[in-house]
Protein backbone atom coordinates (compact mmCIF):
# COMPACT_ATOMS: atom_id res chain seq x y z
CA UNK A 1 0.00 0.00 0.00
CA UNK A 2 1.58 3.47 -0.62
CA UNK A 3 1.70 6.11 1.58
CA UNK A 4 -0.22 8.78 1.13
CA UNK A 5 0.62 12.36 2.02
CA UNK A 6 -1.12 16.09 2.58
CA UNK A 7 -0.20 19.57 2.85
CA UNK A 8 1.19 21.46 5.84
CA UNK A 9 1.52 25.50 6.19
CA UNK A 10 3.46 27.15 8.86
CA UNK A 11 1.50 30.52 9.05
CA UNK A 12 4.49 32.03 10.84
CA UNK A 13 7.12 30.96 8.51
CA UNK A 14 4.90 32.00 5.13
CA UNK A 15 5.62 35.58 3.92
CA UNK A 16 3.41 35.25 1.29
CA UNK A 17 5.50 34.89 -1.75
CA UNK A 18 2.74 32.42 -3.69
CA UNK A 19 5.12 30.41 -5.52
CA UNK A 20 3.39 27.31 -4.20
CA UNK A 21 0.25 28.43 -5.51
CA UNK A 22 1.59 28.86 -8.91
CA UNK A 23 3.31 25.29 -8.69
CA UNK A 24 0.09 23.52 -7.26
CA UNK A 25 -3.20 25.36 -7.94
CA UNK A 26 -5.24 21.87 -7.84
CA UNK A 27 -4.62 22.31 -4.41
CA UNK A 28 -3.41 25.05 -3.15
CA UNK A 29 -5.83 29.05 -3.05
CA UNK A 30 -4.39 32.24 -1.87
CA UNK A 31 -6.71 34.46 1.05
CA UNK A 32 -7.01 38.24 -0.28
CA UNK A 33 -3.56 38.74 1.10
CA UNK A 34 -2.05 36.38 -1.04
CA UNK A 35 -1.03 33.54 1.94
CA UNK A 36 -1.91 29.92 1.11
CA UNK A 37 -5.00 28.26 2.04
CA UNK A 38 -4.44 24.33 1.25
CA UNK A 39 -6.80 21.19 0.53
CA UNK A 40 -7.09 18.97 3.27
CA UNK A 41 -7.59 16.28 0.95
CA UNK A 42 -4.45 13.64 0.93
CA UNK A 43 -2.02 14.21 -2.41
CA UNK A 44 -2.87 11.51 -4.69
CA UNK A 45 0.06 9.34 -6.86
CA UNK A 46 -1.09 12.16 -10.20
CA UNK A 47 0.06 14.96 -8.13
CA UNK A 48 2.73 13.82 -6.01
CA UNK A 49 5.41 15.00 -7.62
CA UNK A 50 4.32 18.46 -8.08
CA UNK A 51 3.55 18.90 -4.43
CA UNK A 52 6.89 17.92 -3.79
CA UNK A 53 7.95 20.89 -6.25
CA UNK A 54 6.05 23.34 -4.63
CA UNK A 55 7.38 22.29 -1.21
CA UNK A 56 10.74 22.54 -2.30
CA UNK A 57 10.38 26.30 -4.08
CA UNK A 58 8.81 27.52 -0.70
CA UNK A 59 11.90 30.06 -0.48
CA UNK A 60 11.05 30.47 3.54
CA UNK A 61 10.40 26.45 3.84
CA UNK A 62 6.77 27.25 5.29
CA UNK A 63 5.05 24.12 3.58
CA UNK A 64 5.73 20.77 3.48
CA UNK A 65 4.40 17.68 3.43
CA UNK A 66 3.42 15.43 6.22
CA UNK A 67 2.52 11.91 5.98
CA UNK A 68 -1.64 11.53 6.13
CA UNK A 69 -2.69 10.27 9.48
CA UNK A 70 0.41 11.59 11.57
CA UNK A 71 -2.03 13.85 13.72
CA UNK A 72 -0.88 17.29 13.30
């Protein structure tokens, strides 16, 4: 069985810079002040990879992703 992931955003870390957005807009809106809002939904196999891209580009490291079911 693979293991599934979702999205994680450190409101104090985020300065609002949106590149995640850009990189994953299936599942991730920016508020009126341009910070992320992200699905709760787990990151399926399709988009995997390109959560892992916006993660990566997050030039103040304020997303990531956690495995699904860890509790936080």
């Amino acid at each position: 069985m693979a293991m599934s992931y979702r999205l994680r955003v450190n409101p104090i870390l985020c300065t609002g810079y949106r590149m995640c957005a850009e990189l994953l807009p299936e599942r991730i809106d920016l508020d009126d002040w341009g910070f992320p809002m992200v699905d709760a939904r787990p990151i399926g196999h399709d988009l995997l990879a390109h959560a892992r891209r916006a993660v990566a580009a997050c030039p103040r490291g304020a997303i990531e992703l956690v495995p699904d079911g860890d509790g936080r």
